[in-house]
N, C-alpha and C. Protein backbone atom coordinates (compact mmCIF):
# COMPACT_ATOMS: atom_id res chain seq x y z
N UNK A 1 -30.23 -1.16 -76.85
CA UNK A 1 -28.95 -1.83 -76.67
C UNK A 1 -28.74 -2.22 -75.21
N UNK A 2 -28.76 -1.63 -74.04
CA UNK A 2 -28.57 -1.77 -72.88
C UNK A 2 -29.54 -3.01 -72.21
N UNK A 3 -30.84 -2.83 -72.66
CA UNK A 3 -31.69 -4.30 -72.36
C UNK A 3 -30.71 -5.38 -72.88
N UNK A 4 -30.48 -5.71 -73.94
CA UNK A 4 -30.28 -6.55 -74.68
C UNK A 4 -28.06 -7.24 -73.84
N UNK A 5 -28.01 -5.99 -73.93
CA UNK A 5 -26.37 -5.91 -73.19
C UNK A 5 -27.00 -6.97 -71.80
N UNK A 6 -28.30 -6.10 -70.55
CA UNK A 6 -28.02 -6.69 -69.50
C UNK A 6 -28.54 -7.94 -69.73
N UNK A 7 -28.91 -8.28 -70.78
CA UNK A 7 -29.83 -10.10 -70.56
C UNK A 7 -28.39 -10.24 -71.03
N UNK A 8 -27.50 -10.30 -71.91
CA UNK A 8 -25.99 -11.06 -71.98
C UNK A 8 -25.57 -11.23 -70.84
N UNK A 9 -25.21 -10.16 -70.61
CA UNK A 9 -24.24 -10.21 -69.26
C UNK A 9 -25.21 -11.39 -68.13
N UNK A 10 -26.45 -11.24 -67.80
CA UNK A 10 -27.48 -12.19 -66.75
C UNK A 10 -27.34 -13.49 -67.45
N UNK A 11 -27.08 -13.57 -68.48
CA UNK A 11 -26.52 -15.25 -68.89
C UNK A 11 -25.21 -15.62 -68.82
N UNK A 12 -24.73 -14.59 -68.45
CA UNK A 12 -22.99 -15.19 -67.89
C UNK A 12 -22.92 -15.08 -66.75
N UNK A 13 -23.78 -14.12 -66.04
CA UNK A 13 -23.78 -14.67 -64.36
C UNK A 13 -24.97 -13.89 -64.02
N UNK A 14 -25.95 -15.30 -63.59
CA UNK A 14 -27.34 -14.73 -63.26
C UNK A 14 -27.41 -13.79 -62.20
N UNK A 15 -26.21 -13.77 -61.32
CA UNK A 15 -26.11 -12.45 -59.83
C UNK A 15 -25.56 -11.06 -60.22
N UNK A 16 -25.15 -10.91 -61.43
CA UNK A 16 -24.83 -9.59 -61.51
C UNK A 16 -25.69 -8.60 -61.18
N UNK A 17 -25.25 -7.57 -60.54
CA UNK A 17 -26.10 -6.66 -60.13
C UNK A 17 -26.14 -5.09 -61.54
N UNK A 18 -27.38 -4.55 -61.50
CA UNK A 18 -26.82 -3.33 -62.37
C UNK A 18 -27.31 -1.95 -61.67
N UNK A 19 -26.92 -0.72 -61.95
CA UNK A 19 -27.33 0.31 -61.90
C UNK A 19 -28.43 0.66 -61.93
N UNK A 20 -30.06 0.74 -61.26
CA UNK A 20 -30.97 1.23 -61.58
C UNK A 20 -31.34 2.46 -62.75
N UNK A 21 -31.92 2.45 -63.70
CA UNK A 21 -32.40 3.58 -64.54
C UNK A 21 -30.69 4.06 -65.28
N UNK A 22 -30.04 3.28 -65.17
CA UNK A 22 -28.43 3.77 -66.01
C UNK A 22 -28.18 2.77 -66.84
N UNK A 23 -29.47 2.52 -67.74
CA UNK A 23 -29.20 1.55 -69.00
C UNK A 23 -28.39 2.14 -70.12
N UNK A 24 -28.19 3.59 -70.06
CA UNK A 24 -27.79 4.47 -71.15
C UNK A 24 -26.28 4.34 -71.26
N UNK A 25 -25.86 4.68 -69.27
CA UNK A 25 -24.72 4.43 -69.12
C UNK A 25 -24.15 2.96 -69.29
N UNK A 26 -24.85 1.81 -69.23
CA UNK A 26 -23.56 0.28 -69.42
C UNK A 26 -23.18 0.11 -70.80
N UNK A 27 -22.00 -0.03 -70.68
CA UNK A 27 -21.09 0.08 -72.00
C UNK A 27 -20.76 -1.36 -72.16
N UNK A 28 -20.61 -2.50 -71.73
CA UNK A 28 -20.48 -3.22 -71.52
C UNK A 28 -19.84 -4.37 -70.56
N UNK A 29 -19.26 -5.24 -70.29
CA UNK A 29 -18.65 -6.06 -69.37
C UNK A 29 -17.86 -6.44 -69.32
N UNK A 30 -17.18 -7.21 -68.17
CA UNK A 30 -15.56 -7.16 -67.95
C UNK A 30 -15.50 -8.58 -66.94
N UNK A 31 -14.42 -9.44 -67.57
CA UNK A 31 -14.22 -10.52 -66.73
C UNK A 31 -12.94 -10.42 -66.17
N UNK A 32 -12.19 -11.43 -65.11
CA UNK A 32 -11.27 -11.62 -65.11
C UNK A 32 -11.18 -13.30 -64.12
N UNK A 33 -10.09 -13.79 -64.38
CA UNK A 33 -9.71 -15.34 -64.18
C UNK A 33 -10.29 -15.15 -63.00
N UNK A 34 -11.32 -16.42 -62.91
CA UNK A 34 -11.42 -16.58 -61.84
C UNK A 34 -12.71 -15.97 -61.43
N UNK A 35 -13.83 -14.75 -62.20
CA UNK A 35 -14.54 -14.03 -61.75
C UNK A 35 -15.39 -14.03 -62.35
N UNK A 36 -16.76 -13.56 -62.02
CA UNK A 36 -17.93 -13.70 -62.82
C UNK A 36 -18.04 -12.50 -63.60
N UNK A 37 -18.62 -12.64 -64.91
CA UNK A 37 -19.03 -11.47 -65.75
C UNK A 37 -19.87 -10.00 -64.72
N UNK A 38 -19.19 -8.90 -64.61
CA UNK A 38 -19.45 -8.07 -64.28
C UNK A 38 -19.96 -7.08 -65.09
N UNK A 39 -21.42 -6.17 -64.96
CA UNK A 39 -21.95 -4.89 -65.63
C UNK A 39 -20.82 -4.07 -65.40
N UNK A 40 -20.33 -3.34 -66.94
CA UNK A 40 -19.28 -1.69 -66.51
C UNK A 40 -20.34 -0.80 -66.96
N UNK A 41 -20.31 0.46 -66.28
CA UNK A 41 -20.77 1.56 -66.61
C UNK A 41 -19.85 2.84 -66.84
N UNK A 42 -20.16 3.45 -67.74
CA UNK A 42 -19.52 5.09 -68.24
C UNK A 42 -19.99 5.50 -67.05
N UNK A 43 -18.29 5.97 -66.03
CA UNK A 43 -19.25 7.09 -64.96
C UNK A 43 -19.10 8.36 -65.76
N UNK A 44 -19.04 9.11 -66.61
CA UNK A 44 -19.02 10.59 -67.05
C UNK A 44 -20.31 9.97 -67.77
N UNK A 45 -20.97 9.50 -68.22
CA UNK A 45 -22.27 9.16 -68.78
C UNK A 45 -23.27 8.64 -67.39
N UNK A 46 -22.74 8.24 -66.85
CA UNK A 46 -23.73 8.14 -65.46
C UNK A 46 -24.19 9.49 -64.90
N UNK A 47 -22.89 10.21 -64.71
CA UNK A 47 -23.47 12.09 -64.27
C UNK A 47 -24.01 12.93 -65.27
N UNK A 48 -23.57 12.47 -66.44
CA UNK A 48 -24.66 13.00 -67.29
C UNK A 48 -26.30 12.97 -67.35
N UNK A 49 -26.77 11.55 -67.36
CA UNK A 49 -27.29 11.27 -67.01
C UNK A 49 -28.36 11.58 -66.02
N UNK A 50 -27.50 11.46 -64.32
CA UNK A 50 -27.78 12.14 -63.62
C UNK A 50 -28.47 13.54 -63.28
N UNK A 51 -27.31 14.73 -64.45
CA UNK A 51 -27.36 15.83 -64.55
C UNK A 51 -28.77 16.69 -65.00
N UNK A 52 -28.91 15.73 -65.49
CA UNK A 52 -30.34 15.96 -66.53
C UNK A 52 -31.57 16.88 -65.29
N UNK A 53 -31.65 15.60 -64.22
CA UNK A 53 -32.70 15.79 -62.92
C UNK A 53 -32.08 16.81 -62.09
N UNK A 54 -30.50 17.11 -61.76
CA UNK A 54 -30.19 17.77 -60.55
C UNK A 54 -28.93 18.86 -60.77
N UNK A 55 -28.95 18.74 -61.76
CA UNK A 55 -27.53 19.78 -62.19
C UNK A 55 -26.21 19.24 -61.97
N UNK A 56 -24.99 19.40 -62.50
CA UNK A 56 -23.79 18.78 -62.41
C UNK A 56 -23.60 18.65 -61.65
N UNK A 57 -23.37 19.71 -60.55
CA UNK A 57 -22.48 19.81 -59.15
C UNK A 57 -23.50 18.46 -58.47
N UNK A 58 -24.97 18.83 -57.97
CA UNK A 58 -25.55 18.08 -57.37
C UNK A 58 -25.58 16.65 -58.05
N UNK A 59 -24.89 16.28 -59.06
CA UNK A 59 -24.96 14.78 -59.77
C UNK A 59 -23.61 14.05 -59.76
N UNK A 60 -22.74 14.71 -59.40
CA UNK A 60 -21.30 14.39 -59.27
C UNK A 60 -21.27 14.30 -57.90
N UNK A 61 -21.83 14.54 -57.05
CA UNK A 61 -21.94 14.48 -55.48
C UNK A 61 -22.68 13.54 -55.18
N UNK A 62 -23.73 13.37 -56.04
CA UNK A 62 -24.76 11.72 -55.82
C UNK A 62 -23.81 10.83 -55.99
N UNK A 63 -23.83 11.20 -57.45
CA UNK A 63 -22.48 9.37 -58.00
C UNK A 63 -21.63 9.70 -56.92
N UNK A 64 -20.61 10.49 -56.49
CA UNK A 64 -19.55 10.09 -55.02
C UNK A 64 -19.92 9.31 -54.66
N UNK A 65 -20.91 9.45 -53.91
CA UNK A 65 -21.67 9.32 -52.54
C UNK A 65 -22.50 7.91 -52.33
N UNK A 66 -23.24 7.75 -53.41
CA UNK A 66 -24.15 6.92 -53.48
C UNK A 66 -24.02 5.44 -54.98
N UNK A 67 -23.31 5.87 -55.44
CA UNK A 67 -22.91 5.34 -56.95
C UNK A 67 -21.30 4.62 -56.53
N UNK A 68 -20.30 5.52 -57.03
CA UNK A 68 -19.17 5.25 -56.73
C UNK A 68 -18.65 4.50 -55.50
N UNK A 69 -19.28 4.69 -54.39
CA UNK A 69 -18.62 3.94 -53.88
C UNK A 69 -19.45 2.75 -52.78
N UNK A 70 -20.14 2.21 -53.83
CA UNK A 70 -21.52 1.37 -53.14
C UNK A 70 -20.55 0.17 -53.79
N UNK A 71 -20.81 -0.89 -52.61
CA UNK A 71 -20.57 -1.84 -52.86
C UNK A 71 -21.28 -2.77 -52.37
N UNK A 72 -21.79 -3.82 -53.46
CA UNK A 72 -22.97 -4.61 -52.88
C UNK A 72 -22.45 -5.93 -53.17
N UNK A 73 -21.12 -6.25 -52.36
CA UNK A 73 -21.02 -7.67 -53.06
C UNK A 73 -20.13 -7.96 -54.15
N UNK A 74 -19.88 -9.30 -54.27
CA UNK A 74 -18.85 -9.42 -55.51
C UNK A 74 -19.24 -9.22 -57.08
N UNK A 75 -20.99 -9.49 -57.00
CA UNK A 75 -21.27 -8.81 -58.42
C UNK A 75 -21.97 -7.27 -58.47
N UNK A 76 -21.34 -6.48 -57.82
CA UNK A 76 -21.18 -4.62 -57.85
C UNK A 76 -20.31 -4.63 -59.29
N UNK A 77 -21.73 -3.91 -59.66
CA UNK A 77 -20.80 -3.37 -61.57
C UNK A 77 -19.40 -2.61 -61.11
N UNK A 78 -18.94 -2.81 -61.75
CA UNK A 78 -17.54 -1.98 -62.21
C UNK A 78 -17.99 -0.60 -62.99
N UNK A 79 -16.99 0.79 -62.78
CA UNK A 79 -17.60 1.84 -63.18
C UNK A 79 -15.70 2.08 -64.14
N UNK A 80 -16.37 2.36 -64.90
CA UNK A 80 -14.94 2.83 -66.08
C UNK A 80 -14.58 4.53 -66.07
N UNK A 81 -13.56 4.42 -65.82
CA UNK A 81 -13.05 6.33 -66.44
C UNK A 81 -12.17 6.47 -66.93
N UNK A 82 -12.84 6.95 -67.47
CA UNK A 82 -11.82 7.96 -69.01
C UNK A 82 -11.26 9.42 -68.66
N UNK A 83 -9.82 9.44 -68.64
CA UNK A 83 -8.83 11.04 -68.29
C UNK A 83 -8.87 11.14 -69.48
N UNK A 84 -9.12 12.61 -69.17
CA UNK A 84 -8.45 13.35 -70.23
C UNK A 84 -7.21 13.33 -70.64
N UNK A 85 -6.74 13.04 -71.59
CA UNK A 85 -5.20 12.81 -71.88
C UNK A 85 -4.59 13.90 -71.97
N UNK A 86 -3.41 13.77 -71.26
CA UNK A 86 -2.96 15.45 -71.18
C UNK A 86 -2.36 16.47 -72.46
């Protein structure tokens, strides 16, 4: 699914950028007036993910650090979160 997701999304805007090795995490994409089709990713599925290689603590400190708040430009995927509803 995620191959198939990022060739959509690369035909609505060949510059989108994606997440290396976080095909698991893109859930899909998000426009708005005026803007090019952007990759979203599950960040609680990104540290999952993550978690696998380095343990929670050390995978929630990567995504901070290195994930969350990278910005490469106007086509930097968008990252989605989900609260817990109280």
């Amino acid at each position: 699914y995620g191959e198939r997701l990022k060739d959509h999304i690369s035909e609505l805007n060949p510059d989108a950028l994606f997440i290396d090795n976080m095909d698991d995490a893109l859930i899909g994409y998000a426009v708005q007036w005026g803007s090019p089709a952007l990759a979203v990713y599950d960040a609680d599925r990104i540290i999952e993910i993550l978690s696998k290689d380095m343990g929670l603590e050390d995978a929630s400190e990567y995504f901070s650090f290195n994930i969350e708040c990278a910005y490469l430009g106007p086509n930097t995927p968008m990252i989605l979160y989900r609260p817990e509803p109280d």
